[in-house]
C-alpha atoms as a PDB file:
ATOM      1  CA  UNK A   1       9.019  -6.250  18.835  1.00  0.00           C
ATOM      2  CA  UNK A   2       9.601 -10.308  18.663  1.00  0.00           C
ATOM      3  CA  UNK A   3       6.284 -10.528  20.957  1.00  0.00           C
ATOM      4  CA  UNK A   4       3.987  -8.374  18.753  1.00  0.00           C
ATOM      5  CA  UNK A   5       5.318  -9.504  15.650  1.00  0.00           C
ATOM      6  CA  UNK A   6       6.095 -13.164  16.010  1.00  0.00           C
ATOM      7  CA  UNK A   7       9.337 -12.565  14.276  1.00  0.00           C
ATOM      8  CA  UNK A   8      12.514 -12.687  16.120  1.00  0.00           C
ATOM      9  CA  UNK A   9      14.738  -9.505  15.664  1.00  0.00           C
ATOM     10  CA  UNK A  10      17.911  -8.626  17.578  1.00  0.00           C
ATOM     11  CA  UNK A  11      19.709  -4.964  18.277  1.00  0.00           C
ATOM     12  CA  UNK A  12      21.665  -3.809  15.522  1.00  0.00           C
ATOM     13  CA  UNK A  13      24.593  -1.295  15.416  1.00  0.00           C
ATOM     14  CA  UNK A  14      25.226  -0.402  12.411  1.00  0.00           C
ATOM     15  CA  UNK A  15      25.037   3.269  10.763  1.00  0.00           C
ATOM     16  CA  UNK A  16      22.237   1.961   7.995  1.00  0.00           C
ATOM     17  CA  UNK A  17      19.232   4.070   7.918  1.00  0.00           C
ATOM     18  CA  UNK A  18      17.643   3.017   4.377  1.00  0.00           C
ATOM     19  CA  UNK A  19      16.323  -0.380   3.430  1.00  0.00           C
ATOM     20  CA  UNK A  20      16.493  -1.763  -0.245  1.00  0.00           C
ATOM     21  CA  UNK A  21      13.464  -3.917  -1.341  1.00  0.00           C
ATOM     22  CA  UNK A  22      14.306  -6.921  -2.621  1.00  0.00           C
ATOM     23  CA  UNK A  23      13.539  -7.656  -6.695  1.00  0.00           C
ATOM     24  CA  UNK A  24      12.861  -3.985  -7.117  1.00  0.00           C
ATOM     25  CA  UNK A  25      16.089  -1.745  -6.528  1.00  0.00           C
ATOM     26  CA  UNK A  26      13.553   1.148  -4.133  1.00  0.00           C
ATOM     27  CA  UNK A  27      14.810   2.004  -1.329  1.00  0.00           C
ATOM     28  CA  UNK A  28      13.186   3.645   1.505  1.00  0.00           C
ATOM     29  CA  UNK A  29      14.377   4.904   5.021  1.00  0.00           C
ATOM     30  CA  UNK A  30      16.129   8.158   6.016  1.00  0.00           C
ATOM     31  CA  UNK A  31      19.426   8.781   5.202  1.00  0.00           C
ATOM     32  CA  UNK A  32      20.488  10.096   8.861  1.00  0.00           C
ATOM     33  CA  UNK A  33      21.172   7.797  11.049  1.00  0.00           C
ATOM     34  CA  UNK A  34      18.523   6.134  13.541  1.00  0.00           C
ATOM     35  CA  UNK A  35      19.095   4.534  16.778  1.00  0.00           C
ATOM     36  CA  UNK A  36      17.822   2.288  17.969  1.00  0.00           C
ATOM     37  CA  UNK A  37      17.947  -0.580  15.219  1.00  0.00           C
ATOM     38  CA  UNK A  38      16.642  -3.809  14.403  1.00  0.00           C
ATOM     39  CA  UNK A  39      17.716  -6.750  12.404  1.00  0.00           C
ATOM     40  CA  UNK A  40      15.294  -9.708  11.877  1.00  0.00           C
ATOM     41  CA  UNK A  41      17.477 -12.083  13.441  1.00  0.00           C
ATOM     42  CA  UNK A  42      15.132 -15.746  12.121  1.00  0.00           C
ATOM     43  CA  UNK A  43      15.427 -17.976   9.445  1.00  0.00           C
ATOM     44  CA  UNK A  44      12.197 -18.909   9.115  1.00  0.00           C
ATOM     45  CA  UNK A  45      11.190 -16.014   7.324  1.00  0.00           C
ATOM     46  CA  UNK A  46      10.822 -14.482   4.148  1.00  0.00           C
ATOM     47  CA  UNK A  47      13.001 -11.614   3.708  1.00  0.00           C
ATOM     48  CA  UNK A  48      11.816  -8.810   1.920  1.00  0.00           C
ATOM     49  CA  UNK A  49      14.038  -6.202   2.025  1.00  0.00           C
ATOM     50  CA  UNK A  50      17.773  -5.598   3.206  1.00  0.00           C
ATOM     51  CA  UNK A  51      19.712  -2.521   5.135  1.00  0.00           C
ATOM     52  CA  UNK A  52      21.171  -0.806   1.666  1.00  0.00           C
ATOM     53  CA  UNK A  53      24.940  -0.401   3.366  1.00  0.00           C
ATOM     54  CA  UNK A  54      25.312  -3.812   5.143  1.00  0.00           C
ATOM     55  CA  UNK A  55      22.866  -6.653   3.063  1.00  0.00           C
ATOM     56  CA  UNK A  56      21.711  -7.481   6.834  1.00  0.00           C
ATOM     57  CA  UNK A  57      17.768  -8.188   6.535  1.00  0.00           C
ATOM     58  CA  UNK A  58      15.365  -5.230   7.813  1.00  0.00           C
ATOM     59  CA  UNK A  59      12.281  -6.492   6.357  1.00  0.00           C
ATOM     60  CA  UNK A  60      10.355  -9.363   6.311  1.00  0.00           C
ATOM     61  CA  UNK A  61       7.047 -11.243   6.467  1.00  0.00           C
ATOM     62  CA  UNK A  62       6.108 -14.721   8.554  1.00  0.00           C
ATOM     63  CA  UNK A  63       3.007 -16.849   7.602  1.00  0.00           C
ATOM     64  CA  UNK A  64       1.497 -17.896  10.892  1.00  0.00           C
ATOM     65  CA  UNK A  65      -1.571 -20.304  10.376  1.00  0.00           C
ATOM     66  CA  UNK A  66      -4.530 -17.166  10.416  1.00  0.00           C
ATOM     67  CA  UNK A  67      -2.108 -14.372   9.030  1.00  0.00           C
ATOM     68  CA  UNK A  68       0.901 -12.962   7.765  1.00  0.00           C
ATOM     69  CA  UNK A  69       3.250 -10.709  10.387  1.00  0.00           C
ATOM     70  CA  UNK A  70       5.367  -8.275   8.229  1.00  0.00           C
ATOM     71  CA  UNK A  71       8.171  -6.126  10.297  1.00  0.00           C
ATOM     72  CA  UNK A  72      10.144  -3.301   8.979  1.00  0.00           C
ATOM     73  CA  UNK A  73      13.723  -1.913  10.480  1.00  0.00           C
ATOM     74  CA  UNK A  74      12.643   1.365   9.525  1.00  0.00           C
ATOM     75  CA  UNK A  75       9.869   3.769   8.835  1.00  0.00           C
ATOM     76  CA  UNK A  76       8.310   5.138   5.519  1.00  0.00           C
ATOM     77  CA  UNK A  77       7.546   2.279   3.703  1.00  0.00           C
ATOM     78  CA  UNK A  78       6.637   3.485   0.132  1.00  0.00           C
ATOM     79  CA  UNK A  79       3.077   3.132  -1.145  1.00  0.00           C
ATOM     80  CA  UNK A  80       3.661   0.730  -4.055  1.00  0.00           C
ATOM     81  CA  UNK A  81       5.060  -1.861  -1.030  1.00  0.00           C
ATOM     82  CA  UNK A  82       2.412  -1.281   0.695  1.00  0.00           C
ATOM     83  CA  UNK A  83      -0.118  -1.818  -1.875  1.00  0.00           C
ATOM     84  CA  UNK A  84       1.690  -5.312  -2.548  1.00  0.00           C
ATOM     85  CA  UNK A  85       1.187  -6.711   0.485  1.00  0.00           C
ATOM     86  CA  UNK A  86      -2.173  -5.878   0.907  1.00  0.00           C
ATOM     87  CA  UNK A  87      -2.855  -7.871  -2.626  1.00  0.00           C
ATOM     88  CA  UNK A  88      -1.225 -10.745  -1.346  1.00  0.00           C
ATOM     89  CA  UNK A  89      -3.214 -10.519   1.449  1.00  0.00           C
ATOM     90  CA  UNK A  90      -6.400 -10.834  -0.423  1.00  0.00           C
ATOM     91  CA  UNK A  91      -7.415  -7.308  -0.318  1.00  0.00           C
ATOM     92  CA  UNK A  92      -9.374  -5.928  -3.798  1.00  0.00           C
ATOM     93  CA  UNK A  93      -6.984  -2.720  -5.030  1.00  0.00           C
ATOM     94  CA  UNK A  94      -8.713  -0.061  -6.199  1.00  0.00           C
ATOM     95  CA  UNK A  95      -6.279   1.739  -8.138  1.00  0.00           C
ATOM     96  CA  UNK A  96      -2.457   0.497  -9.057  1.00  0.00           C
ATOM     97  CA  UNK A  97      -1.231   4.377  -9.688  1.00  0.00           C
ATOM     98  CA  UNK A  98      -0.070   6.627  -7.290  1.00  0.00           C
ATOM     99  CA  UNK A  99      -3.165   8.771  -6.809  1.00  0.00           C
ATOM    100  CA  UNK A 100      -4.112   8.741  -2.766  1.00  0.00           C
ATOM    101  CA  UNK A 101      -8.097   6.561  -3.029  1.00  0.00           C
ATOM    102  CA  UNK A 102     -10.615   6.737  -0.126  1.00  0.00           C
ATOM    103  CA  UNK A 103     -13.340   4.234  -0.828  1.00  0.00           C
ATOM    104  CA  UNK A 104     -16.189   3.047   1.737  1.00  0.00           C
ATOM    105  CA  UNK A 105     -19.562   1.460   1.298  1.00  0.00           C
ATOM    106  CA  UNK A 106     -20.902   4.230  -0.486  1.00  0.00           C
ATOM    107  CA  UNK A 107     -18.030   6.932  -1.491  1.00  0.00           C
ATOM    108  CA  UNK A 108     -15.091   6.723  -3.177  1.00  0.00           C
ATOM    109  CA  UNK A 109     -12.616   9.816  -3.084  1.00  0.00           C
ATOM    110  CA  UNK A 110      -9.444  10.454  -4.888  1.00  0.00           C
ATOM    111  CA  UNK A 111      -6.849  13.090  -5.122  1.00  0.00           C
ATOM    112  CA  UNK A 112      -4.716  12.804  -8.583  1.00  0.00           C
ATOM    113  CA  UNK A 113      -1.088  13.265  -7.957  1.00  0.00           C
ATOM    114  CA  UNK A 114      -0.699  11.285 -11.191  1.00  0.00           C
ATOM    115  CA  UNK A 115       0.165  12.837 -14.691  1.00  0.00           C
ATOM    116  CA  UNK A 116      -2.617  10.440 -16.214  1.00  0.00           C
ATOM    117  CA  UNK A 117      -6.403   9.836 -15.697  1.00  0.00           C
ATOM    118  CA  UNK A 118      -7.132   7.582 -13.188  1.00  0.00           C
ATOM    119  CA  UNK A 119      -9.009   4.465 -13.336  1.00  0.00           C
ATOM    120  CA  UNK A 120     -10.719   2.635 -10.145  1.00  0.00           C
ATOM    121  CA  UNK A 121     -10.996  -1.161 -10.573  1.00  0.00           C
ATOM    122  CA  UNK A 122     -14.111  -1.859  -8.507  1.00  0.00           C
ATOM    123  CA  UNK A 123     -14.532  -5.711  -7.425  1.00  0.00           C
ATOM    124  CA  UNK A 124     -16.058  -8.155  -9.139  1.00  0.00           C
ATOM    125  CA  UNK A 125     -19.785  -8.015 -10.612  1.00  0.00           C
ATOM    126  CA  UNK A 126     -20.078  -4.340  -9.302  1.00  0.00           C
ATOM    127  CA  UNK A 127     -21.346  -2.024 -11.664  1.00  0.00           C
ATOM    128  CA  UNK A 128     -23.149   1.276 -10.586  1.00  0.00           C
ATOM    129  CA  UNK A 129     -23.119   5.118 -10.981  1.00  0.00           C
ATOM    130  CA  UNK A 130     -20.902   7.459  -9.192  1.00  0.00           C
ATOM    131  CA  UNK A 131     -22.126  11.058  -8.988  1.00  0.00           C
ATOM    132  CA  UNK A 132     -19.478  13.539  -7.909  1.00  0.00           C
ATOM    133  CA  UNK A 133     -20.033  15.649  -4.977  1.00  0.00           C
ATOM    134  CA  UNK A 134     -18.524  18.495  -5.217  1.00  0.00           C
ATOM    135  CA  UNK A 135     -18.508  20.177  -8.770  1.00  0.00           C
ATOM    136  CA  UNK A 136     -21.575  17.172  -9.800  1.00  0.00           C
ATOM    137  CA  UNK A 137     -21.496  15.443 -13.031  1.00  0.00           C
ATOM    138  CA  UNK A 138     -22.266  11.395 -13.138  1.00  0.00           C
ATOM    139  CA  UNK A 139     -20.012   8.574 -14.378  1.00  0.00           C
ATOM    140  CA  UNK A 140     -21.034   5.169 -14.858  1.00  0.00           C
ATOM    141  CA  UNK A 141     -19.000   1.922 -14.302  1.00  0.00           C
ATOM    142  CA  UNK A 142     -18.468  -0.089 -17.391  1.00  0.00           C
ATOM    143  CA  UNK A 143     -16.861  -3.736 -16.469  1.00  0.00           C
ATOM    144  CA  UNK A 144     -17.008  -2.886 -13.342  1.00  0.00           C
ATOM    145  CA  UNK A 145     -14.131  -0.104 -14.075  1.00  0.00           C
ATOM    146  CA  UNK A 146     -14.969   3.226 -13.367  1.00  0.00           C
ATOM    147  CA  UNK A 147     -13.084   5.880 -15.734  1.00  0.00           C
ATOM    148  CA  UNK A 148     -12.335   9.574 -14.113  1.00  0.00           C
ATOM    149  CA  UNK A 149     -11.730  12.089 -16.024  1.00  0.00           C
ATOM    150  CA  UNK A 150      -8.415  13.530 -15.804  1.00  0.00           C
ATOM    151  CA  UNK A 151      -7.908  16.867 -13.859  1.00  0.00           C
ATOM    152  CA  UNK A 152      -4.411  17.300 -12.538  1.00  0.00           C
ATOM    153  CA  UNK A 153      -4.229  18.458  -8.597  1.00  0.00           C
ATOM    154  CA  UNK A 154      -8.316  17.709  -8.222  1.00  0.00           C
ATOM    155  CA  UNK A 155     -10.135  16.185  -5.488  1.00  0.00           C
ATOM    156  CA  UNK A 156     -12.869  14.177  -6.488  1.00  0.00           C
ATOM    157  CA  UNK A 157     -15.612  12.450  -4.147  1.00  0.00           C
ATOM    158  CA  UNK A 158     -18.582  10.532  -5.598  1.00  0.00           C
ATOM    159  CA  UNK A 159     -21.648   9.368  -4.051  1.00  0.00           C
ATOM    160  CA  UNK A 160     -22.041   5.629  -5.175  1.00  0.00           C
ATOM    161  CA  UNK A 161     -25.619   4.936  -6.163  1.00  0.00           C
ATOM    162  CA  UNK A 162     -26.839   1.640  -7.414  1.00  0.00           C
ATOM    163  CA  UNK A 163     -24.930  -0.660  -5.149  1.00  0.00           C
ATOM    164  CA  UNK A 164     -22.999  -0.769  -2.336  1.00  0.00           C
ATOM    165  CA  UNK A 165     -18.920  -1.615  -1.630  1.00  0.00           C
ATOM    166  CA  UNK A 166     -18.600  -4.946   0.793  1.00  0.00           C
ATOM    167  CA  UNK A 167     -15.331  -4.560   2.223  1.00  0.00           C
END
């Protein structure tokens, strides 16, 4: 683990199976126990998250000089942590709700899990029409934002036309 992710970590034998992220009071994890686990066992890092029973660190992130290494204890991260790292990585988020977004060059797909409409923040100076594929219909982007109207459960895919997505 200390080899891929450039962050030292050491065996750990406690009964935790759930981490706590730090600032924001979610937790994530399993509540039976796992075995093996970690600990990040460094300084030199910044911790993000903590085993809920114990305090000891089980996740973190190291800036190396051409990126950032982030290792979790445990599995199922939650989306919204997720999400965050990726913005402070520099990636452009399409959406900041919950709904599940596929976006490429030239589609963007969404499946609203959300009990409001969605809205897709599309980068910078990108304005163009989206036509939906499967039921039709055509939305245009208006400051670069592209409203979708709200249909609880639906999948919706649209066919970007008038630009493409860099990414």
């Amino acid at each position: 683990i200390s080899a891929v992710t450039g962050i030292r970590v050491a065996a750990h034998d406690a009964v935790d199976g759930s981490v706590e992220v730090e600032g924001t009071g979610a937790r994530y994890g399993f509540s039976d126990r796992l075995f093996p686990l970690f600990r990040i066992a460094e300084e030199s890092v910044t911790v993000l998250g903590r085993y809920a029973s114990s305090g000891v660190p089980a996740l973190a992130s190291k800036r190396f000089a051409e990126y950032t290494s982030v290792y979790s204890a445990v599995p199922n991260l939650p989306a919204a942590l997720y999400r965050e790292l990726a913005r402070q990585a520099g990636v452009h988020i399409y959406s900041s709700g919950k709904d599940p977004v596929y976006v490429n060059s030239r589609q963007l797909g969404i499946h609203m899990q959300s009990p409001q409409a969605p809205e897709v923040l599309l980068p910078s100076g990108v304005n163009l029409q989206a036509e939906e594929l499967f039921d039709g219909g055509m939305l245009q982007t208006q400051s670069c934002r592209l409203g979708i109207p709200y249909q609880p459960g639906a999948v919706k895919l649209y066919l970007l036309k008038g630009g493409e997505l860099k990414g």
